[in-house]
N, C-alpha and C. Protein backbone atom coordinates (compact mmCIF):
# COMPACT_ATOMS: atom_id res chain seq x y z
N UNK A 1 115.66 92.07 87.72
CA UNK A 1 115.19 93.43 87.85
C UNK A 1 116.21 94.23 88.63
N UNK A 2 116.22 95.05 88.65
CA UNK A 2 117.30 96.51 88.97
C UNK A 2 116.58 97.77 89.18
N UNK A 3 117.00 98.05 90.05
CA UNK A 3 116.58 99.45 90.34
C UNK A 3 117.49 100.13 90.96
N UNK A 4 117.61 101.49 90.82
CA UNK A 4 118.48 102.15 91.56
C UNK A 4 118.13 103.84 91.03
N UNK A 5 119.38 105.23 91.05
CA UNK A 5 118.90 106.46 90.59
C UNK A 5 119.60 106.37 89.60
N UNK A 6 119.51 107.44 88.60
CA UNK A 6 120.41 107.47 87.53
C UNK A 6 121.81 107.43 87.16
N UNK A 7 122.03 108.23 88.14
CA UNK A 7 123.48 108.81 88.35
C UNK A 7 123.98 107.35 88.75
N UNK A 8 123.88 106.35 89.13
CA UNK A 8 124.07 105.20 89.58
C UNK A 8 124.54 104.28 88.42
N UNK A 9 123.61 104.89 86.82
CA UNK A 9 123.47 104.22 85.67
C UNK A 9 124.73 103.36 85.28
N UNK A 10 126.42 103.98 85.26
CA UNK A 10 127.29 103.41 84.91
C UNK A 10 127.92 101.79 85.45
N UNK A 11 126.99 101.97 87.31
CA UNK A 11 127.69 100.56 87.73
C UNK A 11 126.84 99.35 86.10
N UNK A 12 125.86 99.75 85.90
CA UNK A 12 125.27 98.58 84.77
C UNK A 12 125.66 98.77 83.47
N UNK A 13 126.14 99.25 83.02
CA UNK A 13 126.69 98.98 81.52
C UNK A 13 127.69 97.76 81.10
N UNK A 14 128.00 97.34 81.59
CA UNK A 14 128.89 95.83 81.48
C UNK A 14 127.37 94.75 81.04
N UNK A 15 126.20 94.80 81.43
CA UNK A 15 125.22 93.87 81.58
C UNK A 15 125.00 93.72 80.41
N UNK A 16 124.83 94.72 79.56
CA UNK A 16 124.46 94.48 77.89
C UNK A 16 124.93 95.06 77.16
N UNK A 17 125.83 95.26 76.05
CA UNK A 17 126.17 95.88 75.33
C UNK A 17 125.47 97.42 75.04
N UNK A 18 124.07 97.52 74.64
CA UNK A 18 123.59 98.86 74.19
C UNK A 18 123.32 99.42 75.98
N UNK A 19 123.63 99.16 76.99
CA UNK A 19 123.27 99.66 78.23
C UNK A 19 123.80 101.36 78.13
N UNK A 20 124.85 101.07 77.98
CA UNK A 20 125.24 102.39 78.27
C UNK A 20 124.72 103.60 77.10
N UNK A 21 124.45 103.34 76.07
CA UNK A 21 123.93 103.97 74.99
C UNK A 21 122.23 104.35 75.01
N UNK A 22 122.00 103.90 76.00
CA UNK A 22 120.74 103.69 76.52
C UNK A 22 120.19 104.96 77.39
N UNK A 23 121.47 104.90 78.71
CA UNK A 23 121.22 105.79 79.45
C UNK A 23 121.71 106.87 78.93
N UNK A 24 122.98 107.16 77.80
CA UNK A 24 123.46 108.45 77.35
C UNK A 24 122.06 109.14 76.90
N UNK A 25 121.37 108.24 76.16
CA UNK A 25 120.25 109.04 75.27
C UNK A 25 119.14 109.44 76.97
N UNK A 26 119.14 109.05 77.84
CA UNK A 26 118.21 109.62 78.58
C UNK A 26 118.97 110.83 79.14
N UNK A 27 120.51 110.31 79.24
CA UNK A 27 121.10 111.68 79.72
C UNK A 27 121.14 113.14 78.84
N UNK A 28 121.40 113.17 77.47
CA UNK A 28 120.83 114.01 76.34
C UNK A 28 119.82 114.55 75.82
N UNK A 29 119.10 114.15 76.18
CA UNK A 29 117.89 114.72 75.53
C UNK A 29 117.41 115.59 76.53
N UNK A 30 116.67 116.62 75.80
CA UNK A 30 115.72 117.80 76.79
C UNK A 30 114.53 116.63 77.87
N UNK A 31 114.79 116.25 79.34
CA UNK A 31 113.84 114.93 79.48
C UNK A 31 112.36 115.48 79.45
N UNK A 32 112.41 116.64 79.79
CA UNK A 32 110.78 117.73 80.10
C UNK A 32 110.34 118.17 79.04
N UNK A 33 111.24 117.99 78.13
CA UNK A 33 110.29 118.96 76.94
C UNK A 33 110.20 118.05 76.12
N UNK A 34 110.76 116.43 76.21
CA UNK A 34 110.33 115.69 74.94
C UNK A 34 109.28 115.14 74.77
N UNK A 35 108.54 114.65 73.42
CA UNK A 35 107.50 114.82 73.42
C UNK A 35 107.11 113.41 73.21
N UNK A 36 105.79 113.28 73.84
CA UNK A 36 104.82 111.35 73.84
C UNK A 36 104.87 111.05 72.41
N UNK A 37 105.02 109.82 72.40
CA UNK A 37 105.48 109.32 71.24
C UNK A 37 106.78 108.44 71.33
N UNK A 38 106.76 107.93 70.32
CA UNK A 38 108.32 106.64 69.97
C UNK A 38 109.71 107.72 69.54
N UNK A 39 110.12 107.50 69.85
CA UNK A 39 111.58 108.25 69.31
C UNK A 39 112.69 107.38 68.97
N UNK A 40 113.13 107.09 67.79
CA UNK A 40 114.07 106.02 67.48
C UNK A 40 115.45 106.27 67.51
N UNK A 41 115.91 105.55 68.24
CA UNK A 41 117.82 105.75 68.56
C UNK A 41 118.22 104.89 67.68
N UNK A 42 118.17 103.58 67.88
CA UNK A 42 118.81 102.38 66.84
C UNK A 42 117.57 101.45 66.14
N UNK A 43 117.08 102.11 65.38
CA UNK A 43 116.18 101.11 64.59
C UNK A 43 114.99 100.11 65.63
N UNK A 44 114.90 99.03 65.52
CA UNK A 44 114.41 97.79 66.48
C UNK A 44 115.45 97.34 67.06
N UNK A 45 116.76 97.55 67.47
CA UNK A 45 117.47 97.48 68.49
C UNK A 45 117.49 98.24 70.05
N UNK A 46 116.93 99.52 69.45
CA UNK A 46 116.78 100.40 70.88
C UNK A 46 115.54 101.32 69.91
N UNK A 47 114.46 101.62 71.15
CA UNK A 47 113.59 102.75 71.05
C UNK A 47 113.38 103.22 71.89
N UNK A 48 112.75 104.54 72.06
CA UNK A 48 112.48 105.07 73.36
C UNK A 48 110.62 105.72 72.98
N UNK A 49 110.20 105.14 73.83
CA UNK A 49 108.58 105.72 74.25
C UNK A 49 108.44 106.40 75.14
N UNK A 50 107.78 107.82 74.66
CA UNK A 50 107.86 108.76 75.93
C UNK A 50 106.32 108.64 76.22
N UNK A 51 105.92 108.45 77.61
CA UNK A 51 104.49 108.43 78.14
C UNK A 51 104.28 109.56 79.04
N UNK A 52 102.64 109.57 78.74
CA UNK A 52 102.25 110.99 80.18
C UNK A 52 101.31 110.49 80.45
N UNK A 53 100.95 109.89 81.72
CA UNK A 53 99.31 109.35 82.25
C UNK A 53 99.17 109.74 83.41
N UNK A 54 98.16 109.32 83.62
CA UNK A 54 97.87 109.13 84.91
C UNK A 54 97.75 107.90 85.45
N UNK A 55 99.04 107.65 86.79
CA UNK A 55 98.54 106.86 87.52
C UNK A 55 97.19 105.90 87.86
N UNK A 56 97.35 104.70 88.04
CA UNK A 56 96.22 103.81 88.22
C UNK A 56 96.08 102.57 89.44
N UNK A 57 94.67 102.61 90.03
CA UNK A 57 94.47 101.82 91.30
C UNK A 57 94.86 100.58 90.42
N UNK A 58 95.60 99.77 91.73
CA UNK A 58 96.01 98.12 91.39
C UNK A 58 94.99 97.64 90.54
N UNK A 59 94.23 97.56 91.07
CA UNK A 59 92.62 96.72 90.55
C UNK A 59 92.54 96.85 88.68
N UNK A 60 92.99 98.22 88.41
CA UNK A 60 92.95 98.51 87.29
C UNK A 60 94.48 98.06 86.53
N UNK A 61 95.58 97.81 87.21
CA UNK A 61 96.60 97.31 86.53
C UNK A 61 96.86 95.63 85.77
N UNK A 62 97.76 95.32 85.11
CA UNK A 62 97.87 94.26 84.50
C UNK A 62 99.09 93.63 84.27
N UNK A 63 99.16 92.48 84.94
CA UNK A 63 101.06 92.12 84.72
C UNK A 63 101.40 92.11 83.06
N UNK A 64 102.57 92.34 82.99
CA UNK A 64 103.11 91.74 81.42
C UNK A 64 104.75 91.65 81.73
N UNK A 65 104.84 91.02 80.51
CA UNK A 65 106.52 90.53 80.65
C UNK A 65 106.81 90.70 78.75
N UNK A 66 108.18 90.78 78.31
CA UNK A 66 108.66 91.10 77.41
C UNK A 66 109.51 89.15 77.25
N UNK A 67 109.38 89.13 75.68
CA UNK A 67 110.11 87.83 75.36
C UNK A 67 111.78 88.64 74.71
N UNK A 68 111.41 89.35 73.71
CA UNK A 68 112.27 90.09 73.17
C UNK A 68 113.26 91.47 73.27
N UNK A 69 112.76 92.23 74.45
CA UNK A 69 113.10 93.45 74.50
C UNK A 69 113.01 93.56 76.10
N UNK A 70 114.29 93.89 76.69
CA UNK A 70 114.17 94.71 78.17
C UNK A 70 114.12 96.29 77.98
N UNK A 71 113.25 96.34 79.25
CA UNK A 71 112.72 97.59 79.51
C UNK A 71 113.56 98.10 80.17
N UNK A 72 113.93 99.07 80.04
CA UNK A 72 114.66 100.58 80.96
C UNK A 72 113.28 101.83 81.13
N UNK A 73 112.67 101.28 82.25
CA UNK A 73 111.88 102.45 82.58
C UNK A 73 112.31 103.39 83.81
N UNK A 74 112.65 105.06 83.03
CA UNK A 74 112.89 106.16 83.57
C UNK A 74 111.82 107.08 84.33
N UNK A 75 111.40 107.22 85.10
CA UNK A 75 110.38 107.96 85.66
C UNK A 75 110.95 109.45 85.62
N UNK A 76 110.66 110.27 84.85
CA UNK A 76 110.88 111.98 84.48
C UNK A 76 110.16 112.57 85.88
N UNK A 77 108.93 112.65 85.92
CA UNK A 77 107.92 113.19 86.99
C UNK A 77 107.44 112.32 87.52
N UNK A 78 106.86 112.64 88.71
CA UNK A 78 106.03 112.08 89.44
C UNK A 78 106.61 111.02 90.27
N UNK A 79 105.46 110.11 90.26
CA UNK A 79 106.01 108.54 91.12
C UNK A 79 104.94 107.52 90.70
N UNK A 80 105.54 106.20 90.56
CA UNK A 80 104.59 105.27 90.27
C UNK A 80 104.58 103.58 91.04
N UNK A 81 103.73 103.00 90.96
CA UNK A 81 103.99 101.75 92.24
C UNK A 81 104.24 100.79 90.69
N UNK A 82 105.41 99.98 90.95
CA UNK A 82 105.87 98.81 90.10
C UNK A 82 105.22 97.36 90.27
N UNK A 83 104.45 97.00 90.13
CA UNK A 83 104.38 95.29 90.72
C UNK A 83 105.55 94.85 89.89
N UNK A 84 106.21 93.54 90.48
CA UNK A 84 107.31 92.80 90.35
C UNK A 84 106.97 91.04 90.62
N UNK A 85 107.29 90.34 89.60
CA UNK A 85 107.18 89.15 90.10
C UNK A 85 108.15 88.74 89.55
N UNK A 86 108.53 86.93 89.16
CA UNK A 86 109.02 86.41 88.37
C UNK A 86 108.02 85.77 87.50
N UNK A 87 108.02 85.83 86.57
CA UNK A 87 107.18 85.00 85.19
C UNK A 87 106.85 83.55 85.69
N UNK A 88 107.55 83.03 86.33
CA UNK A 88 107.44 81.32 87.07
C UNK A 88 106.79 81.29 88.28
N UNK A 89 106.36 82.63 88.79
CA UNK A 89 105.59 82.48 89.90
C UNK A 89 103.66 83.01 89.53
N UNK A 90 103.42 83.52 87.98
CA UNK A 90 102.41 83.62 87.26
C UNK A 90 101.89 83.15 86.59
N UNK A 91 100.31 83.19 86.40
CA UNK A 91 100.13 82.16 85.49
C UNK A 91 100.22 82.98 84.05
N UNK A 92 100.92 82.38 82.95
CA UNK A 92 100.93 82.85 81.68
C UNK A 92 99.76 82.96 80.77
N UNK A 93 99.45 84.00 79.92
CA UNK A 93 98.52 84.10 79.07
C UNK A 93 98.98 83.99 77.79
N UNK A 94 98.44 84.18 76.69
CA UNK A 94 98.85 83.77 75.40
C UNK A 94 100.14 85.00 74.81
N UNK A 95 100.99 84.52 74.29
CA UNK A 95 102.32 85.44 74.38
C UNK A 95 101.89 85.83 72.89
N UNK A 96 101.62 87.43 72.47
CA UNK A 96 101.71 88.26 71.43
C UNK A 96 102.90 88.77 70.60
N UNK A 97 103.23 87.75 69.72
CA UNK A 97 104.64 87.89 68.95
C UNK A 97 104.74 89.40 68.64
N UNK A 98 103.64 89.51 67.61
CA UNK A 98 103.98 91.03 67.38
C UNK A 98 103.70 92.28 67.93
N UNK A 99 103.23 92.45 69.02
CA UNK A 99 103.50 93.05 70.45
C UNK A 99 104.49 93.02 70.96
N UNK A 100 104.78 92.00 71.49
CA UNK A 100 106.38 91.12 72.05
C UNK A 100 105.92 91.35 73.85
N UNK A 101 104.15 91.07 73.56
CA UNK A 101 103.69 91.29 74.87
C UNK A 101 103.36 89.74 75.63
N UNK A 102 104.09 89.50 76.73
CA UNK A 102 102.93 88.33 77.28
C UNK A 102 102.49 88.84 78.35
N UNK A 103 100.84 88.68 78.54
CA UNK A 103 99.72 88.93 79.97
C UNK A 103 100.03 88.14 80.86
N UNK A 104 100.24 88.29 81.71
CA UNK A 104 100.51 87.15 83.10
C UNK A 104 99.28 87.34 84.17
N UNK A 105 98.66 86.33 85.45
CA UNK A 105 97.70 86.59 85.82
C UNK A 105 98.43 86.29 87.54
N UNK A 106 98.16 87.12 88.42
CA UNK A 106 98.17 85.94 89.86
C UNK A 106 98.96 87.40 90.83
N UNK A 107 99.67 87.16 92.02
CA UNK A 107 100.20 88.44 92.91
C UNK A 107 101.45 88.51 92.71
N UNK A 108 101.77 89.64 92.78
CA UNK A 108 103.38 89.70 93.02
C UNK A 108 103.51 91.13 94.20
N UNK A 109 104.62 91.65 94.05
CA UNK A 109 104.80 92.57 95.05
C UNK A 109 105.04 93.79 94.14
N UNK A 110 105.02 95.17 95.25
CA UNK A 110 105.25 96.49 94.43
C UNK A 110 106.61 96.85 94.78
N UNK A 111 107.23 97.85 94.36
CA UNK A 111 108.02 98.98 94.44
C UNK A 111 108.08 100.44 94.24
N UNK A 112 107.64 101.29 94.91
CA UNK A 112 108.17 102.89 94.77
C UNK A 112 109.14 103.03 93.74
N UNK A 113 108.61 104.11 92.71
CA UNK A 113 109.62 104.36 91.76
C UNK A 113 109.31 105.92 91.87
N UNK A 114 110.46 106.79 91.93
CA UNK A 114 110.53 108.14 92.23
C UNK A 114 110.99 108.85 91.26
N UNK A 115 110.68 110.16 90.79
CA UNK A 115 111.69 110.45 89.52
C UNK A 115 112.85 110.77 89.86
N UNK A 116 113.69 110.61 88.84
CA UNK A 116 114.98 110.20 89.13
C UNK A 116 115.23 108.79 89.02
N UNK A 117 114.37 107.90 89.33
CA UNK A 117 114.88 106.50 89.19
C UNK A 117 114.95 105.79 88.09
N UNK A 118 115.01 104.45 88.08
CA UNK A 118 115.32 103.63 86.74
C UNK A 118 114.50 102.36 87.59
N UNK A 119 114.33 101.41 86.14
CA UNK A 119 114.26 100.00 86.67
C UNK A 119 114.50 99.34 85.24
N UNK A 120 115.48 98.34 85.51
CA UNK A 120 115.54 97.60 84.50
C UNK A 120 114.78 96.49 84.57
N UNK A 121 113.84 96.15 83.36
CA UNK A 121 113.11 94.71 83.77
C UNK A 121 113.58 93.81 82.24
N UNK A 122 114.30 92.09 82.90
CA UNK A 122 114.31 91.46 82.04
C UNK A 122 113.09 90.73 81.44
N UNK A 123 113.41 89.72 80.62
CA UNK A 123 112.51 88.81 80.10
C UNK A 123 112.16 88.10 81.46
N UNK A 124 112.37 87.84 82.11
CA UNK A 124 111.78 86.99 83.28
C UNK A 124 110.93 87.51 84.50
N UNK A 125 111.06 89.12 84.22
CA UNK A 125 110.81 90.15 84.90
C UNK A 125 109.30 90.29 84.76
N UNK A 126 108.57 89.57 85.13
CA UNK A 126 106.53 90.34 84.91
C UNK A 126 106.44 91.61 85.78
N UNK A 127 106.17 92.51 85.28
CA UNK A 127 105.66 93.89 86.13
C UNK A 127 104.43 93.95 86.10
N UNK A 128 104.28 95.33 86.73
CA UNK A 128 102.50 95.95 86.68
C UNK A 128 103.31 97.35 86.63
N UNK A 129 103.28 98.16 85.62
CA UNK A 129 103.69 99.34 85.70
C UNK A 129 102.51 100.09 86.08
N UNK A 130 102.88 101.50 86.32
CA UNK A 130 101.77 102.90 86.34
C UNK A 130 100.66 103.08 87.46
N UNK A 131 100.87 101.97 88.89
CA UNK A 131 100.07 101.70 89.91
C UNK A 131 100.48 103.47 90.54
N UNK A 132 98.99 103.72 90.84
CA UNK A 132 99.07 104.82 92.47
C UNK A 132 99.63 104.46 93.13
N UNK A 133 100.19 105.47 93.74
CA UNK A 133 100.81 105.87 95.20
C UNK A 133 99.60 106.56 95.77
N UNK A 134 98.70 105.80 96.85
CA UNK A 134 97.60 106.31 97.42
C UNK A 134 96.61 106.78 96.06
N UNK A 135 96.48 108.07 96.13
CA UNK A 135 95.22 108.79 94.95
C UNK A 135 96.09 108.56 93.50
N UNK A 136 95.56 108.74 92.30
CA UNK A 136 96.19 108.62 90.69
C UNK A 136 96.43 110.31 90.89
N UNK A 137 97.54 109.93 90.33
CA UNK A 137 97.92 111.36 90.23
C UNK A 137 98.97 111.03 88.49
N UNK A 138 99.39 112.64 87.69
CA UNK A 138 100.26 112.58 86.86
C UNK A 138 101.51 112.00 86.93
N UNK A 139 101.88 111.42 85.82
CA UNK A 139 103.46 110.77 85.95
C UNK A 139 103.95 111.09 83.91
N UNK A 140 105.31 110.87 84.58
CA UNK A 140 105.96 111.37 82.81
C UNK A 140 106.94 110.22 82.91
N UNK A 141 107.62 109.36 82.30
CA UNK A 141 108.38 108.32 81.74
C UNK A 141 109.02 108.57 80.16
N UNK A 142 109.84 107.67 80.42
CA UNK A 142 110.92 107.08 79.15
C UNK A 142 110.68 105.81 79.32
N UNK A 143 110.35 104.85 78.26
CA UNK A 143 110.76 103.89 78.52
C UNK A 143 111.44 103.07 77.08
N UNK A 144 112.68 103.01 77.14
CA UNK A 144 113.05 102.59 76.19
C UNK A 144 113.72 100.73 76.41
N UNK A 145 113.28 100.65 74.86
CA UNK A 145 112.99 99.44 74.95
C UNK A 145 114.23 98.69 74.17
N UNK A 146 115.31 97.71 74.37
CA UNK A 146 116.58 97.30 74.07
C UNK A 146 116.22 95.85 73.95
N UNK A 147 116.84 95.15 72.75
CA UNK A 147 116.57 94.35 72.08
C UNK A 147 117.57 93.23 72.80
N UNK A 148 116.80 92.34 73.39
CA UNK A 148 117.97 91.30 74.14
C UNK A 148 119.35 90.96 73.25
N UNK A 149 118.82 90.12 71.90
CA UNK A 149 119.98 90.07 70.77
C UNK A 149 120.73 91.25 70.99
């Protein structure tokens, strides 16, 4: 996992080939005026999902982890609490091929994500995205999704 601000984006492009093509498209695009929904850059190699929710108490969150695809989640607005674990410290639930979702169950820890920031999460990476900061409040994201292959 990785975190850091955007402008930061270039120390990581050596990590994966589509990295840097990744962040150009967050750097290009209108980030406020684009709209919820999938937006396709490279086919099932790279996509980008734009979300608008509202924030949610822990209680209501849910770990998951990716087999196939790391996440580059951009926080546009707002702020959101990350849970973070490693996949080997959870217990695993049944892994959804065509999702490319697996549920994980057990604690891990959070992180502050501010807009402006990033977090890269690998395959080994279980999160809890979209947790409150204190009360639920609005949040806006990118999260585009890059095909390990």
């Amino acid at each position: 996992m990785v975190i850091d601000r955007i402008e930061n984006a270039p120390l990581y492009y050596a990590i994966h080939p589509r990295f840097k093509s990744a962040f150009d498209y967050i750097r290009q695009i209108d980030i406020n005026a684009i709209p919820v929904g999938r937006h396709e850059i490279d086919g099932e190699n790279m996509y980008a999902l734009v979300q608008e929710y509202n924030t949610k108490l822990k209680e209501e969150g849910k770990w998951e982890a990716h087999r196939r695809y790391i996440d580059l989640q951009y926080i546009v607005q707002g702020a959101e609490g990350m849970g973070y674990a490693n996949i080997h410290h959870l217990q695993q639930g049944d892994y959804d091929t065509n999702k490319d979702f697996l549920p994980l169950f057990g604690e891990g820890d959070q992180v502050v994500l501010k807009s402006g920031y990033f977090v890269l999460l690998f395959p080994e990476d279980a999160h809890m995205p979209g947790m409150a900061i204190g009360n639920p409040k609005p949040a806006k994201k990118v999260v585009i999704k890059i095909a390990v292959q």
